[in-house]
Protein backbone atom coordinates (compact mmCIF):
# COMPACT_ATOMS: atom_id res chain seq x y z
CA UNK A 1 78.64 -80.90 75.09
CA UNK A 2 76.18 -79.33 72.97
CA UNK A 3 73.89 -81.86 73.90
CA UNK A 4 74.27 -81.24 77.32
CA UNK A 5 73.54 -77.89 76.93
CA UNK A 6 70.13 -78.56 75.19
CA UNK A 7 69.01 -80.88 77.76
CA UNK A 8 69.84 -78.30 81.07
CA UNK A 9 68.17 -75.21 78.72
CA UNK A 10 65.02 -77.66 77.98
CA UNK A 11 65.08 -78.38 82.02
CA UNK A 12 65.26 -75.06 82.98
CA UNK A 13 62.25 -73.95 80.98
CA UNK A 14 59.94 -77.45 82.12
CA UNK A 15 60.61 -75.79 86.10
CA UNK A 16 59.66 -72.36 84.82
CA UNK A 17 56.77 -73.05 83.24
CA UNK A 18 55.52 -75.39 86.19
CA UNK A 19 56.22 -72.58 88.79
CA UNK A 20 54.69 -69.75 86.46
CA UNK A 21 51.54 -72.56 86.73
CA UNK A 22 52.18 -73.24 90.20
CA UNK A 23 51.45 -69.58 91.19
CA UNK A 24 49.23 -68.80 88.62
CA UNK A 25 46.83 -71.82 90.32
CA UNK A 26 47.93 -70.64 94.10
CA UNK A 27 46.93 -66.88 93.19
CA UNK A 28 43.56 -67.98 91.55
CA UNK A 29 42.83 -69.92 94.91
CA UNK A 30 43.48 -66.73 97.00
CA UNK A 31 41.54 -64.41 94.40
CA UNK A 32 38.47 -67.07 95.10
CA UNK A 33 38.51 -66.29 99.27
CA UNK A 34 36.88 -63.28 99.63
CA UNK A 35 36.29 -60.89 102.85
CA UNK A 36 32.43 -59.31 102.99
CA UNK A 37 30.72 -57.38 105.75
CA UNK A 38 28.18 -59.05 106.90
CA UNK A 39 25.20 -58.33 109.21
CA UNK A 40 23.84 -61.66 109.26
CA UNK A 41 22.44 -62.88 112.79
CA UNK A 42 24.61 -65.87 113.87
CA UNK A 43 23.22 -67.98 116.50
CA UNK A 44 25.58 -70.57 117.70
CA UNK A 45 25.47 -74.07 119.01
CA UNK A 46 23.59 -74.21 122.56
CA UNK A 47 26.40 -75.65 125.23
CA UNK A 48 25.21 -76.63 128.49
CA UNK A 49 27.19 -74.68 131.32
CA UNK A 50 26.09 -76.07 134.84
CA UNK A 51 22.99 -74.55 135.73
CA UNK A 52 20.46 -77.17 135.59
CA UNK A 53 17.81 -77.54 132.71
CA UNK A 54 19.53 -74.30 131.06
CA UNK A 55 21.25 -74.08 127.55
CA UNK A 56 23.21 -70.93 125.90
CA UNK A 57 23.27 -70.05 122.67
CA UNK A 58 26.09 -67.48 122.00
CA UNK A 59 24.37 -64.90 119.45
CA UNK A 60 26.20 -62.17 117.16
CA UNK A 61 27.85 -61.80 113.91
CA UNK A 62 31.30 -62.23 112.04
CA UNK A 63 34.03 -59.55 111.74
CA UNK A 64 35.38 -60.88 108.19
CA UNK A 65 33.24 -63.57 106.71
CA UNK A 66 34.98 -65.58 104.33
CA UNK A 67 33.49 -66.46 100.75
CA UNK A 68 35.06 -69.79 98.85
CA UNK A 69 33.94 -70.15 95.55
CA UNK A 70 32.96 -73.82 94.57
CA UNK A 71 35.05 -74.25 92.01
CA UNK A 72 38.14 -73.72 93.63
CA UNK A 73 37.42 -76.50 96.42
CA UNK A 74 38.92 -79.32 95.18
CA UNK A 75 40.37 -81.30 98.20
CA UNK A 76 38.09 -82.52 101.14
CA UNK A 77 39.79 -80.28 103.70
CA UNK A 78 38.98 -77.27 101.78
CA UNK A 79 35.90 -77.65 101.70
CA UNK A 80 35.54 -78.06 105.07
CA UNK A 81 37.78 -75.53 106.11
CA UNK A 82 35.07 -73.42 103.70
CA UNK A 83 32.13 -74.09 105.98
CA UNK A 84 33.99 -74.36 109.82
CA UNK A 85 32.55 -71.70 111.98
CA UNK A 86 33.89 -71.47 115.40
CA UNK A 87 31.15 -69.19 116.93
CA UNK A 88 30.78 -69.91 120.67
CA UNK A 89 32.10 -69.99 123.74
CA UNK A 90 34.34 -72.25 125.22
CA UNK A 91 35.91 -73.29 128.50
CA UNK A 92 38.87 -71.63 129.04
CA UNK A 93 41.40 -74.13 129.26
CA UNK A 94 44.18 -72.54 127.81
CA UNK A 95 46.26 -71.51 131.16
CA UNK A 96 45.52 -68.24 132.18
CA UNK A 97 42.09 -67.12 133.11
CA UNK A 98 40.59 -63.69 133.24
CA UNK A 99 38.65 -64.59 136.60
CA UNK A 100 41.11 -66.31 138.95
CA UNK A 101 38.51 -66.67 141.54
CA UNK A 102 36.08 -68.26 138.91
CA UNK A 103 35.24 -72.63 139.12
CA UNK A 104 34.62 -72.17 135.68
CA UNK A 105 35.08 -69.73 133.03
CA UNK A 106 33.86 -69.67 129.44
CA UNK A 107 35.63 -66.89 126.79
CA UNK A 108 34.68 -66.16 122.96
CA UNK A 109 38.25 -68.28 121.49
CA UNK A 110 38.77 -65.86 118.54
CA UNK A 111 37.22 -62.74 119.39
CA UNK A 112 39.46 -60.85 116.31
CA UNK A 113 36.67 -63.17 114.31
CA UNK A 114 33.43 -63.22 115.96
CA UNK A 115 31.82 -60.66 117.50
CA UNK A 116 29.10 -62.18 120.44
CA UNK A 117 26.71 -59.45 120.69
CA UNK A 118 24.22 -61.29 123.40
CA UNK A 119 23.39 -64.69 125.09
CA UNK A 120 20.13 -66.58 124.60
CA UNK A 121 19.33 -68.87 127.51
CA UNK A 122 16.83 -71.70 126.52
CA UNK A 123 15.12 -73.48 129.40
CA UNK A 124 14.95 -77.35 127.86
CA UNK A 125 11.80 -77.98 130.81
CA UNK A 126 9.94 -74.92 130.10
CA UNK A 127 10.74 -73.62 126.44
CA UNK A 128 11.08 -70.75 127.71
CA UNK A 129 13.72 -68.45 126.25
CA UNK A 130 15.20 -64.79 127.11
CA UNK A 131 17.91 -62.77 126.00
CA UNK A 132 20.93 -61.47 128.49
CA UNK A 133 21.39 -57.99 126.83
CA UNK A 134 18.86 -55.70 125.84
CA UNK A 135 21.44 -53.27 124.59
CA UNK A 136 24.46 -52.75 122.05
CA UNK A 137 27.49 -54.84 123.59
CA UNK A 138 30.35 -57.46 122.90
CA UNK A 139 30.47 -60.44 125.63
CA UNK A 140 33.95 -61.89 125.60
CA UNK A 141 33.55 -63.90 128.64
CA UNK A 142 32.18 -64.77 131.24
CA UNK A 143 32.67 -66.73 134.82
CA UNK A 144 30.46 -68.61 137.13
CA UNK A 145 30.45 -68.10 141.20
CA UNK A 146 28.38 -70.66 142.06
CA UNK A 147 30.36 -70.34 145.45
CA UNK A 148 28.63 -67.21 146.55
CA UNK A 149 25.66 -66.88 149.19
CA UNK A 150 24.51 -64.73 146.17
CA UNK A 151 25.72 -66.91 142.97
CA UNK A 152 26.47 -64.80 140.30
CA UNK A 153 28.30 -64.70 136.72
CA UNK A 154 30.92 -62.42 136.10
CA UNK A 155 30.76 -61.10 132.52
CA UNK A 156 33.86 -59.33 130.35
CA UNK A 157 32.06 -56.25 127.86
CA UNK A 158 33.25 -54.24 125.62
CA UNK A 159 30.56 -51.25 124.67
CA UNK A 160 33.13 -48.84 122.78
CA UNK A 161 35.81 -49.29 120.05
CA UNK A 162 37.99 -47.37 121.39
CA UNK A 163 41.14 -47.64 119.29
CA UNK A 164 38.65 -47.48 116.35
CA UNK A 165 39.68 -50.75 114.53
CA UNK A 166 36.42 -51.84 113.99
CA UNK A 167 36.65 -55.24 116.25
CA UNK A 168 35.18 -54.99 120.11
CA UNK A 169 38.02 -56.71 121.95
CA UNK A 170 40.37 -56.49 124.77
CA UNK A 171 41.94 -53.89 123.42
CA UNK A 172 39.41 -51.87 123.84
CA UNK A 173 37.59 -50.33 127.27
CA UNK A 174 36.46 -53.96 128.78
CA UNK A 175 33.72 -53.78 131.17
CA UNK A 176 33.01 -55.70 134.44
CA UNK A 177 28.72 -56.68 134.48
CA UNK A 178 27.20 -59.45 136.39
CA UNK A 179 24.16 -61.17 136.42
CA UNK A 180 22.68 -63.57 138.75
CA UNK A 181 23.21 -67.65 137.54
CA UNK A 182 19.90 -67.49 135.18
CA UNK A 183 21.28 -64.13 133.60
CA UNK A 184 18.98 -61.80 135.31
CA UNK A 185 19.73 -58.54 137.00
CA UNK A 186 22.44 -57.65 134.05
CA UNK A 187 24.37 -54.95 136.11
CA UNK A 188 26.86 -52.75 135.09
CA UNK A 189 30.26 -52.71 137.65
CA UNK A 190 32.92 -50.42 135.67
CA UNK A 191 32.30 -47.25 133.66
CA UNK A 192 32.86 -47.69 129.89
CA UNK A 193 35.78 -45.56 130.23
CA UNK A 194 37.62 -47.24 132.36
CA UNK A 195 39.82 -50.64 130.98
CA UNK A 196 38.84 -53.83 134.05
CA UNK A 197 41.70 -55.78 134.62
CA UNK A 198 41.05 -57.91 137.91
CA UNK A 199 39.62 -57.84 140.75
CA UNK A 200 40.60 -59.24 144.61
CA UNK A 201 38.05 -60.76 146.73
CA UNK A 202 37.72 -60.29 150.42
CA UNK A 203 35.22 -63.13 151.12
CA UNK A 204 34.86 -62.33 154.97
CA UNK A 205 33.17 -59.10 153.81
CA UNK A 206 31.46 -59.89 150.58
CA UNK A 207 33.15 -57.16 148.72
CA UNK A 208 35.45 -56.83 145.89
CA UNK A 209 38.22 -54.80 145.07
CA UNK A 210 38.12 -54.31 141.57
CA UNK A 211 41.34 -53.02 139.30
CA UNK A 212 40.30 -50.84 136.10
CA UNK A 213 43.12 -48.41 133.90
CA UNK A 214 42.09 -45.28 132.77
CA UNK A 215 43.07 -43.33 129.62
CA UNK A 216 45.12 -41.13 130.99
CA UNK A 217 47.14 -40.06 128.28
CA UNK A 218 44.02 -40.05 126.13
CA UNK A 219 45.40 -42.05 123.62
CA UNK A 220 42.93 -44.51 123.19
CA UNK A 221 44.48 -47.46 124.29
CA UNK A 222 45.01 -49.09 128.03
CA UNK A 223 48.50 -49.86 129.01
CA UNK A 224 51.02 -49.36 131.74
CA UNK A 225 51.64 -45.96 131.17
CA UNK A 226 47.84 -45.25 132.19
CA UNK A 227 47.33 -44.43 135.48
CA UNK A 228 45.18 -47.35 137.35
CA UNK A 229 42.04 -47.01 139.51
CA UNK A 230 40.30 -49.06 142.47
CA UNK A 231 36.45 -49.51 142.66
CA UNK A 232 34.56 -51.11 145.66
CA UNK A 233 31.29 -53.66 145.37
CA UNK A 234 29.52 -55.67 147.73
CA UNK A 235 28.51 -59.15 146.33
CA UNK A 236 25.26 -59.15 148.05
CA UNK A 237 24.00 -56.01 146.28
CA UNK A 238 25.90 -56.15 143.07
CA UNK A 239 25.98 -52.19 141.37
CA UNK A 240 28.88 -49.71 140.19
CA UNK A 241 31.55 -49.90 141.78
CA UNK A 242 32.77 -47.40 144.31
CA UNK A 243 36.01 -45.52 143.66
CA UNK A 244 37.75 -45.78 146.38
CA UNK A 245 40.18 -42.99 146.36
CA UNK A 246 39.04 -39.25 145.58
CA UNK A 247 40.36 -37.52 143.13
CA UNK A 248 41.10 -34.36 145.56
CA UNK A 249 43.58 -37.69 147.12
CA UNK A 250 44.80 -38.64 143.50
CA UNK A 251 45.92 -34.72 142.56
CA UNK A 252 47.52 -34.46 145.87
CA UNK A 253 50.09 -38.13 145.11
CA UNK A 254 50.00 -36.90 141.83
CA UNK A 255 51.96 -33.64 142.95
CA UNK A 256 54.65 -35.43 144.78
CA UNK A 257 55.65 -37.50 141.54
């Protein structure tokens, strides 16, 4: 019995020891990731995106850049998950797009992660390249409407951090801009206080009907407690939208509430 005894006690302090080691080696590996600002210019991977002889290359930064050190990579997939870097746009194919009326649509897949501050387009017959943005914004997608007697790409923005959490995202004041296929004419549709959500188009008159929330409880966020507003643009002479109901008409259903 006493024997028995001696052999569970000697167990019991083996398994303690190992776990004590066990999280000593799991905390070392989180002490060796480390999170540092960074203002280091990121230009991403060109990707070709149907416009002939044209490349983008996705340009910006990284919220939280991660920092491995060496000597805590051991296995192969550490490593490697040590030097990924997702930075660039991709076509949206996970189910639900932001532009219905869109053939294709490209978004920024962790936007929490990396912010895309512009768009270089790189003609591979000319050499030529030119920037999209000449201007302090956050692209998280953007559409093509090939489909239009006056093609253009629809572009998601974000200009303000609104909620002041330090990341540009959708949960911020999103902005409608377009441009025309080669990313010229960038023109602004919503006012950067106003949250885009969708827009209808009426393609026997060229226009859109564009859906944007405003702040109205000035709590700087966009939800459906905000009251929601209506803007007007023609697709053959893209420029800010035009509200469509006064706000003399707003106070007035406002009153009857």
């Amino acid at each position: 019995m006493q024997k028995t005894k001696l052999v569970i006690l000697f167990s019991f302090l083996i398994l303690s020891v190992s776990c004590n080691k066990k999280e000593t080696v799991e905390k070392k590996v989180d002490e060796a990731v480390v999170s540092i600002k960074s203002d280091a210019l990121i230009i991403g991977d060109p990707f070709k995106y149907g416009i002939e002889n044209l490349v983008l290359f996705p340009v910006g930064s990284n919220y939280k850049p991660k920092v491995y050190e060496k000597r805590f990579l051991k296995s192969s997939s550490a490593k490697q998950s040590a030097i990924d870097i997702s930075f660039s746009f991709k076509m949206n194919t996970v189910g639900y797009f932001y532009d219905t009326n869109a053939s294709t649509e490209y978004i920024n897949v962790d936007e929490d992660q990396f912010d895309i501050r512009n768009i270089l387009f790189y003609n591979l017959k000319t050499g030529v390249s030119y920037p999209l943005i000449h201007d302090s914004l956050h692209i998280l997608s953007f559409a093509l409407h090939k489909d239009y007697d006056n093609p253009l790409i629809f572009y998601r923005v974000v200009k303000n951090d609104n909620n002041k959490d330090s990341i540009f995202n959708k949960n911020d004041a999103v902005m409608l801009y377009v441009s025309d296929l080669y990313g010229k004419s960038f023109t602004q549709i919503t006012p950067e206080d106003e949250h885009y959500v969708n827009y209808t188009l009426y393609s026997e008159r060229k226009t859109i009907l564009i859906k944007t929330i405003i702040d109205s409880d000035n709590d700087s966020s966009f939800t459906v407690v905000d009251e929601t507003n209506f803007r007007e643009m023609s697709l053959d002479k893209p420029a800010m939208g035009r509200s469509i109901f006064s706000n003399t008409l707003k106070d007035s259903l406002r009153s009857l509430l």
